[in-house]
PDB file of N, CA and C in Angstrom:
ATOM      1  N   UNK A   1     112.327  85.156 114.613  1.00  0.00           N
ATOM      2  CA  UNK A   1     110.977  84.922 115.103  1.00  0.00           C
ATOM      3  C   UNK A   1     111.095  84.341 116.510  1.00  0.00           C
ATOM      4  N   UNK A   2     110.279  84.716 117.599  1.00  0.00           N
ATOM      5  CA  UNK A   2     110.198  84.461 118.615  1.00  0.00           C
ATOM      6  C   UNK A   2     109.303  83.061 119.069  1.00  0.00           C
ATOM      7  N   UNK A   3     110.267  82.196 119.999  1.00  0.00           N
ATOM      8  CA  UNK A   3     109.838  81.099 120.269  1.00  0.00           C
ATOM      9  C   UNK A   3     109.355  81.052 121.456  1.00  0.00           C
ATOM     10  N   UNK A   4     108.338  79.825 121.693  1.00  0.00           N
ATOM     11  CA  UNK A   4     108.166  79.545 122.582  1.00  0.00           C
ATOM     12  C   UNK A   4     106.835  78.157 122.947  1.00  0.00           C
ATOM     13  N   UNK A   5     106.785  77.457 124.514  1.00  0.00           N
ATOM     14  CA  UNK A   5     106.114  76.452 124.003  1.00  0.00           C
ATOM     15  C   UNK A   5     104.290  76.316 124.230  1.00  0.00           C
ATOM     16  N   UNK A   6     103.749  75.824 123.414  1.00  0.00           N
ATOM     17  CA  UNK A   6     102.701  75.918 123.764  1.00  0.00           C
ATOM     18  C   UNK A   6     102.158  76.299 124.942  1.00  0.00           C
ATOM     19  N   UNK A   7     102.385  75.454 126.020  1.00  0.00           N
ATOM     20  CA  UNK A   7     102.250  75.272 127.451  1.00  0.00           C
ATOM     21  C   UNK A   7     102.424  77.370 128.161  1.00  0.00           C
ATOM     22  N   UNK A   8     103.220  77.577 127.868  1.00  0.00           N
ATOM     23  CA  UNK A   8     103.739  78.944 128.232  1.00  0.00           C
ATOM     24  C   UNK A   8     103.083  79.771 127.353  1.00  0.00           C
ATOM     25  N   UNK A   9     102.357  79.402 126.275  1.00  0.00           N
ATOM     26  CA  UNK A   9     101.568  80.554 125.121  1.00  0.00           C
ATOM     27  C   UNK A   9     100.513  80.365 125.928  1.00  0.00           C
ATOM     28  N   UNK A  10     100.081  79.193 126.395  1.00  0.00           N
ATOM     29  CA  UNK A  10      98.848  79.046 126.433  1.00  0.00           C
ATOM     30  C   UNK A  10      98.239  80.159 128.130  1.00  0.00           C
ATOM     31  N   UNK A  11      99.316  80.175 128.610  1.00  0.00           N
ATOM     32  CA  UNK A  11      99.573  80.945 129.916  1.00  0.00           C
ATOM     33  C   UNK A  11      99.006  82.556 129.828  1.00  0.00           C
ATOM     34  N   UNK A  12      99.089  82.929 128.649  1.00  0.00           N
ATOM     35  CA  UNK A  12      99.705  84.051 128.035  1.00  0.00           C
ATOM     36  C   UNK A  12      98.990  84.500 127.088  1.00  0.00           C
ATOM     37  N   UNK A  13      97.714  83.833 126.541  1.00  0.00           N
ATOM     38  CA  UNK A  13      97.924  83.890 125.194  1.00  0.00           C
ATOM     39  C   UNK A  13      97.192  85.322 125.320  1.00  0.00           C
ATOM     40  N   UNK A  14      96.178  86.021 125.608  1.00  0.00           N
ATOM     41  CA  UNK A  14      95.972  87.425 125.611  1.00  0.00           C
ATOM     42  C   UNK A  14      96.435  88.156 125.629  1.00  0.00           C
ATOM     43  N   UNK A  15      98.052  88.243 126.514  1.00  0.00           N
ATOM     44  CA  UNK A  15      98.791  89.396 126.480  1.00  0.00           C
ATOM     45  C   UNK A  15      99.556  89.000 125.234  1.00  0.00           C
ATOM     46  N   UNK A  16      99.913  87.535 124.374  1.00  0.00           N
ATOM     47  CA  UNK A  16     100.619  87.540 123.347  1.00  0.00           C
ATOM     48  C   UNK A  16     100.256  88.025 122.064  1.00  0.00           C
ATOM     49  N   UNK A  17      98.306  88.007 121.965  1.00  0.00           N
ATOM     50  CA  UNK A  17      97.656  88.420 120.653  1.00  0.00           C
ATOM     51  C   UNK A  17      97.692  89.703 120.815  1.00  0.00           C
ATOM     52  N   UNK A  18      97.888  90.808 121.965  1.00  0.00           N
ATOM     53  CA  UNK A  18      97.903  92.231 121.989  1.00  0.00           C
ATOM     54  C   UNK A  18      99.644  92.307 121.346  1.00  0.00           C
ATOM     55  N   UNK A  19     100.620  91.519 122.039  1.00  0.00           N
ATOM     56  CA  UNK A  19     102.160  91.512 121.337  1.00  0.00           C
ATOM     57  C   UNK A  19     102.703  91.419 119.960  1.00  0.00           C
ATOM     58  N   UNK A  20     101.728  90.265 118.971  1.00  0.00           N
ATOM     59  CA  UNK A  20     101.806  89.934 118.078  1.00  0.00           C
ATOM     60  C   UNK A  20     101.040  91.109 117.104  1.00  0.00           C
ATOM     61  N   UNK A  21      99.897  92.141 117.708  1.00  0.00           N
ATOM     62  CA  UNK A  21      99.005  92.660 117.291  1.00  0.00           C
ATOM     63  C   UNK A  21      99.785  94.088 116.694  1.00  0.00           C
ATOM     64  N   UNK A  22     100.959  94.334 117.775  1.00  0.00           N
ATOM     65  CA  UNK A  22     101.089  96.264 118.087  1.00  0.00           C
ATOM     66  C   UNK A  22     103.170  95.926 117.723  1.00  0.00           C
ATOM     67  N   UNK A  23     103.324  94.702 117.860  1.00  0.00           N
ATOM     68  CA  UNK A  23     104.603  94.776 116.924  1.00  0.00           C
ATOM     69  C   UNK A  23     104.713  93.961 115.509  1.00  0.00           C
ATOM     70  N   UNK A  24     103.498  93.028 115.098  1.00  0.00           N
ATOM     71  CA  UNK A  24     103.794  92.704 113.822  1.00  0.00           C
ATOM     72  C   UNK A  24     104.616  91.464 113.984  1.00  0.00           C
ATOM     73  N   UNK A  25     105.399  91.183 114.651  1.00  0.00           N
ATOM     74  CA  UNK A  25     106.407  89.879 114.689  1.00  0.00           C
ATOM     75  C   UNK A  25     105.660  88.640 115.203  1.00  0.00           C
ATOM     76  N   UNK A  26     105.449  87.740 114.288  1.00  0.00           N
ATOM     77  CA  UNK A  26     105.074  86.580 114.259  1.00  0.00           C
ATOM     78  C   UNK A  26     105.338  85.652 115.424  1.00  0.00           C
ATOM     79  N   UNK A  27     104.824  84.635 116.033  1.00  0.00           N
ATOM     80  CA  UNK A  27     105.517  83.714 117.595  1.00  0.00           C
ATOM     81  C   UNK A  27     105.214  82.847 116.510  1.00  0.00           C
ATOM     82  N   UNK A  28     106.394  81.867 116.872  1.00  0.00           N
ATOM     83  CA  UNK A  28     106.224  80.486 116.886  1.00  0.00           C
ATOM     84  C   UNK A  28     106.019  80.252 118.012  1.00  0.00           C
ATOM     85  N   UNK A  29     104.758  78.143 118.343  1.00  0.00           N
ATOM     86  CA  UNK A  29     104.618  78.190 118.880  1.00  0.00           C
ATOM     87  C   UNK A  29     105.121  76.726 119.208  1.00  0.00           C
ATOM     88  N   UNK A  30     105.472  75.891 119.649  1.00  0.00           N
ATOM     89  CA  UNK A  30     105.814  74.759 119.693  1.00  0.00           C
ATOM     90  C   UNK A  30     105.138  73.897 120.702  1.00  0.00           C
ATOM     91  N   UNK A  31     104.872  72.666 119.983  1.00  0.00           N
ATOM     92  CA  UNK A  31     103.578  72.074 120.587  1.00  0.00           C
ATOM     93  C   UNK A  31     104.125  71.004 120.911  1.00  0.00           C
ATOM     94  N   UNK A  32     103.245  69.539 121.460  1.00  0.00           N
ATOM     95  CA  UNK A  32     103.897  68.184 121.803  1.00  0.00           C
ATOM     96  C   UNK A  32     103.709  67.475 120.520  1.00  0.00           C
ATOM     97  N   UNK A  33     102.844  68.044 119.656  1.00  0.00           N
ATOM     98  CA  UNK A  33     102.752  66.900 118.685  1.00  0.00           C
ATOM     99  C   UNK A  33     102.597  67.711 116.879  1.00  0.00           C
ATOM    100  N   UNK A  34     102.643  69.097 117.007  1.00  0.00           N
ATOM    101  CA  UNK A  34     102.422  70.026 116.045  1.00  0.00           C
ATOM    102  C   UNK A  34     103.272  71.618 116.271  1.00  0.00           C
ATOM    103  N   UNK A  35     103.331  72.226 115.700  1.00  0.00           N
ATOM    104  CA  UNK A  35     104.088  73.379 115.850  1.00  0.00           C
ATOM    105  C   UNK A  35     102.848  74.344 115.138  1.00  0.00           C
ATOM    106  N   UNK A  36     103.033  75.975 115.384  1.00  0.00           N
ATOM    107  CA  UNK A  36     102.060  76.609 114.739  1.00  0.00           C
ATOM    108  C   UNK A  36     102.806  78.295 114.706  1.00  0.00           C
ATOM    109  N   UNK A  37     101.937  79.056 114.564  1.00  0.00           N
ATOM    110  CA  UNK A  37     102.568  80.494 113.981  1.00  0.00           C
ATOM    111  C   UNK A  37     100.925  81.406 114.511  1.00  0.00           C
ATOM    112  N   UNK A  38     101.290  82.576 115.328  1.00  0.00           N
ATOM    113  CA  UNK A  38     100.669  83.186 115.587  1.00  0.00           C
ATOM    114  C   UNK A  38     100.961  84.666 115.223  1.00  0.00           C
ATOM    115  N   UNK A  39      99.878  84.725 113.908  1.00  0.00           N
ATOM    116  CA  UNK A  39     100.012  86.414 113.651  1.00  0.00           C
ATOM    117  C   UNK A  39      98.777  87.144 113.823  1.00  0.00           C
ATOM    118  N   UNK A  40      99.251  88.451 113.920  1.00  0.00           N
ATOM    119  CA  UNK A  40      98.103  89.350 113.985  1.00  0.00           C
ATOM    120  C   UNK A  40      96.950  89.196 112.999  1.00  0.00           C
ATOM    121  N   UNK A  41      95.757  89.492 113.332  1.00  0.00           N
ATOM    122  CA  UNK A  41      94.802  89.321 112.604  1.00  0.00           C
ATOM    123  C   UNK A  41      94.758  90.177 110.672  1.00  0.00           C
ATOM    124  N   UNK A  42      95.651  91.670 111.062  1.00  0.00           N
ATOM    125  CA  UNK A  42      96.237  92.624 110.199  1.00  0.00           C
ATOM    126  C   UNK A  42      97.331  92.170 108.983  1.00  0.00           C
ATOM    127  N   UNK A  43      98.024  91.682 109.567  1.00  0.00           N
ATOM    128  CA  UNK A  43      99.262  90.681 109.061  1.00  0.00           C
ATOM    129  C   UNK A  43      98.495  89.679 107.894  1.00  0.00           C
ATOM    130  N   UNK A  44      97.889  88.693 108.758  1.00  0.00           N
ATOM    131  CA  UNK A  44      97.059  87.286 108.119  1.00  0.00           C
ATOM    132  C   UNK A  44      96.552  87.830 106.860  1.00  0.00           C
ATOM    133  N   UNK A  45      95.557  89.528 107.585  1.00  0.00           N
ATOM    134  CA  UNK A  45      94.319  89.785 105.511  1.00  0.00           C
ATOM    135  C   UNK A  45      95.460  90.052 104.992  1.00  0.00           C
ATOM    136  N   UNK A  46      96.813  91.001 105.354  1.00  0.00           N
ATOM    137  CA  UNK A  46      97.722  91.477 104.196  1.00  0.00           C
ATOM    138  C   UNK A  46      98.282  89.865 103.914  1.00  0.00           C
ATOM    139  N   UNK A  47      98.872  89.338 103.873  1.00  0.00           N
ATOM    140  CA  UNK A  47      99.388  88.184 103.505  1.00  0.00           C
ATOM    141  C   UNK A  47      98.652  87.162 102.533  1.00  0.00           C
ATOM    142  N   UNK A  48      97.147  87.084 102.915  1.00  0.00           N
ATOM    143  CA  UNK A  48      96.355  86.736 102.101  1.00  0.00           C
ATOM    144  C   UNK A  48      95.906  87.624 100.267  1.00  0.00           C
ATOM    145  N   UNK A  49      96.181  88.716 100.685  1.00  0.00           N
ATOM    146  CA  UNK A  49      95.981  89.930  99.822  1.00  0.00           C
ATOM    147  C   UNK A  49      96.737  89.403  98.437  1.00  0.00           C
ATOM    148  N   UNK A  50      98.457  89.793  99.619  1.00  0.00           N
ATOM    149  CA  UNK A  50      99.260  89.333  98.201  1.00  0.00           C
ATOM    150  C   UNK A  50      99.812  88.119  97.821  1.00  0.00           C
ATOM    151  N   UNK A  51      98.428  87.225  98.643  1.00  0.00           N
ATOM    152  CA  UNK A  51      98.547  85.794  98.006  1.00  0.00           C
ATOM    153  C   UNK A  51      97.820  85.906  96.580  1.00  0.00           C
ATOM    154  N   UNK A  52      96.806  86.280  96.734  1.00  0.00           N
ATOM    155  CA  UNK A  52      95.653  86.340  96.119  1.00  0.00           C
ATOM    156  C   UNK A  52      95.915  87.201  94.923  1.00  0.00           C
ATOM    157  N   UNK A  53      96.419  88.653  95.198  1.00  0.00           N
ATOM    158  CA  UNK A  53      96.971  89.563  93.919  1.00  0.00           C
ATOM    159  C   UNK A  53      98.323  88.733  93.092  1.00  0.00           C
ATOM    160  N   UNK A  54      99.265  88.124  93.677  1.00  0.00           N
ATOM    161  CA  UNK A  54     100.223  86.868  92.786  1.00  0.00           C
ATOM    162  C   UNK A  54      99.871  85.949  91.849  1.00  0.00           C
ATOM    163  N   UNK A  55      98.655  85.412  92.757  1.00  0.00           N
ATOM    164  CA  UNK A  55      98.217  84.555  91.608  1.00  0.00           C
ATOM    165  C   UNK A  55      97.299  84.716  90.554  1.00  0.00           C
ATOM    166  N   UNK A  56      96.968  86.356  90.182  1.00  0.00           N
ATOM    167  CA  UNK A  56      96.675  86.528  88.755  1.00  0.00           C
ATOM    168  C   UNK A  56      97.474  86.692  88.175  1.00  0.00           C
ATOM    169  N   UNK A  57      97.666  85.909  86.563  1.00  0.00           N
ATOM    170  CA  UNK A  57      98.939  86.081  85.789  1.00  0.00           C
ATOM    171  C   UNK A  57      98.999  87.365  85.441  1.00  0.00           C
ATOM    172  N   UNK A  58      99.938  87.832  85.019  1.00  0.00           N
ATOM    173  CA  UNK A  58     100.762  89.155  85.021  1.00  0.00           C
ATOM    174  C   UNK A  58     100.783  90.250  86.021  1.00  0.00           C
ATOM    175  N   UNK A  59     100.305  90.109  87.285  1.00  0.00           N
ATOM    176  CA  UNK A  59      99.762  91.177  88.350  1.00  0.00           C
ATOM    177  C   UNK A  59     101.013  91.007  88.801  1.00  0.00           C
ATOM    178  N   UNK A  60     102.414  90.319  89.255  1.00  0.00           N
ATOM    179  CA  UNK A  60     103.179  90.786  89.677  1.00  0.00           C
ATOM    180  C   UNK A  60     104.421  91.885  88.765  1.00  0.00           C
ATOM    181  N   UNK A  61     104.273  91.373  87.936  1.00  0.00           N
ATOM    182  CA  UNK A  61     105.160  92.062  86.450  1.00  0.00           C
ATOM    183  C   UNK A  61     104.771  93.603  86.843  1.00  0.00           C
ATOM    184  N   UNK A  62     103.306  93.768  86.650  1.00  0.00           N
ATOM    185  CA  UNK A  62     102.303  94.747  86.371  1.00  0.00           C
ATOM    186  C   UNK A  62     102.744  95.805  87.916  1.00  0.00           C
ATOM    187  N   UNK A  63     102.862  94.818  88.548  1.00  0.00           N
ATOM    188  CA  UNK A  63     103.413  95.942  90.248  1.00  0.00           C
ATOM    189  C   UNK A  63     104.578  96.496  90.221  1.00  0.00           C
ATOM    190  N   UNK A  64     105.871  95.136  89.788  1.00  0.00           N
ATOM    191  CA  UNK A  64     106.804  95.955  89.195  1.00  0.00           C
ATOM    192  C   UNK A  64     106.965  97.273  88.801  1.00  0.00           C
ATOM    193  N   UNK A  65     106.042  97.202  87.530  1.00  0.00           N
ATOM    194  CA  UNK A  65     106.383  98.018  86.581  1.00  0.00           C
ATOM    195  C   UNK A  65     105.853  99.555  87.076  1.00  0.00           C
ATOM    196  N   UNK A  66     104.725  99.217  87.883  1.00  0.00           N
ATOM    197  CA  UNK A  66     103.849 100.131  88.891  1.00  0.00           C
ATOM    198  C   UNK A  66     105.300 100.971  89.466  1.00  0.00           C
ATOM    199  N   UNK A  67     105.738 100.041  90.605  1.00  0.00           N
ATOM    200  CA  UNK A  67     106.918 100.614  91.374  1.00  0.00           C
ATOM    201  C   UNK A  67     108.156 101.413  90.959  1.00  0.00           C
ATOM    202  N   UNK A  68     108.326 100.505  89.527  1.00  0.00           N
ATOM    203  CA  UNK A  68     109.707 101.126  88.856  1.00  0.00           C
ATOM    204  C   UNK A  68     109.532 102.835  88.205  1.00  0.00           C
ATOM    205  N   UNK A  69     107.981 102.982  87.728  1.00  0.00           N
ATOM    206  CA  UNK A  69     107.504 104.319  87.318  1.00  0.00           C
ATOM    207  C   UNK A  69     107.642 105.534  87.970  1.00  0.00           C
ATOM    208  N   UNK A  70     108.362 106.394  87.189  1.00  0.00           N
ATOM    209  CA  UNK A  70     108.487 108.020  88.539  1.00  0.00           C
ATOM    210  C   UNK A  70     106.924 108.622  88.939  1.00  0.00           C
ATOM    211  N   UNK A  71     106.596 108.722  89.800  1.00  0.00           N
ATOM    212  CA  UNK A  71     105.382 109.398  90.310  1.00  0.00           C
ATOM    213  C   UNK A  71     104.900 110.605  88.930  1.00  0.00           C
ATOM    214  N   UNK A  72     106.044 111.143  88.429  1.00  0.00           N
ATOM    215  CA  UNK A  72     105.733 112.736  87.625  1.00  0.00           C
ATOM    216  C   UNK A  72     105.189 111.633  86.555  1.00  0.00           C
ATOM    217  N   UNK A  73     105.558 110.433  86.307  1.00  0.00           N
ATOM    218  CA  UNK A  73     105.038 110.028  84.953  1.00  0.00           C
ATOM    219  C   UNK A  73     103.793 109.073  84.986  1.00  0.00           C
ATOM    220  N   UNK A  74     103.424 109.179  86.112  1.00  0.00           N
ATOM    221  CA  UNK A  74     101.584 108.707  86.614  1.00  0.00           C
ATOM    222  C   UNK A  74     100.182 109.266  86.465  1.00  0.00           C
ATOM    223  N   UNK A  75     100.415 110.753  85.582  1.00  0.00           N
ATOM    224  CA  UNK A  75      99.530 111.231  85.773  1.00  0.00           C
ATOM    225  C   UNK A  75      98.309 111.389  84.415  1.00  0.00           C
ATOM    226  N   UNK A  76      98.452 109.623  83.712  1.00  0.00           N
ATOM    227  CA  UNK A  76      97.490 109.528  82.601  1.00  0.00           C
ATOM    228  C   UNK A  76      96.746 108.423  83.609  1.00  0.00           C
ATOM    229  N   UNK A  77      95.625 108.879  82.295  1.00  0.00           N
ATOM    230  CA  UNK A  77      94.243 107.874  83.029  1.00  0.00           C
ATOM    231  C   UNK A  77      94.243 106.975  83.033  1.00  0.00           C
ATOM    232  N   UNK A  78      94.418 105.394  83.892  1.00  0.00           N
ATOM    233  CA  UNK A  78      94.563 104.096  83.625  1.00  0.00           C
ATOM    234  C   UNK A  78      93.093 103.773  82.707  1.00  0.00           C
ATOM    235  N   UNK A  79      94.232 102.658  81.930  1.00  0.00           N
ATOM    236  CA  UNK A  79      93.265 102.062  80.889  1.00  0.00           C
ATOM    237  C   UNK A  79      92.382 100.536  81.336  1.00  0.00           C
ATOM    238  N   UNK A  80      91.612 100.825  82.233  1.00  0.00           N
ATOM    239  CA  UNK A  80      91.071  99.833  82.816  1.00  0.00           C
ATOM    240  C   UNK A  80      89.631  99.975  81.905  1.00  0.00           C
TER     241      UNK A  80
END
């Protein structure tokens, strides 16, 4: 992850939210009295997503089991 200090983000910070936006790689940012993390706005909802899909019980098992399945053997009707 790419560093750097506040003072110099703050210089910057428009051309850094288009940087952070179109490669995905997170800045750290280092401050005088706090540190912070600047991600794309895209990044943040996905991250939140599979915060949010984790913490229903069995939904990660359930993705697993999603992933581990051959595509040819997907083609019954979910029982929702």
């Amino acid at each position: 992850m790419a560093v750097m200090t506040a003072k110099v983000a703050r210089a910057k910070l428009h051309e850094l939210i288009d940087e952070v936006s179109e490669s995905h790689l997170p800045l750290r940012i280092l401050g005088k009295r706090n540190n912070a993390v600047l991600v794309a706005e895209e990044d943040w909802n996905a991250i939140q997503e599979t915060l949010f899909l984790v913490s229903i019980p069995g939904m990660r098992d359930s993705i697993r089991e999603g992933m581990e399945t051959p595509v040819d053997c997907c083609d019954q009707v979910p029982d929702w």
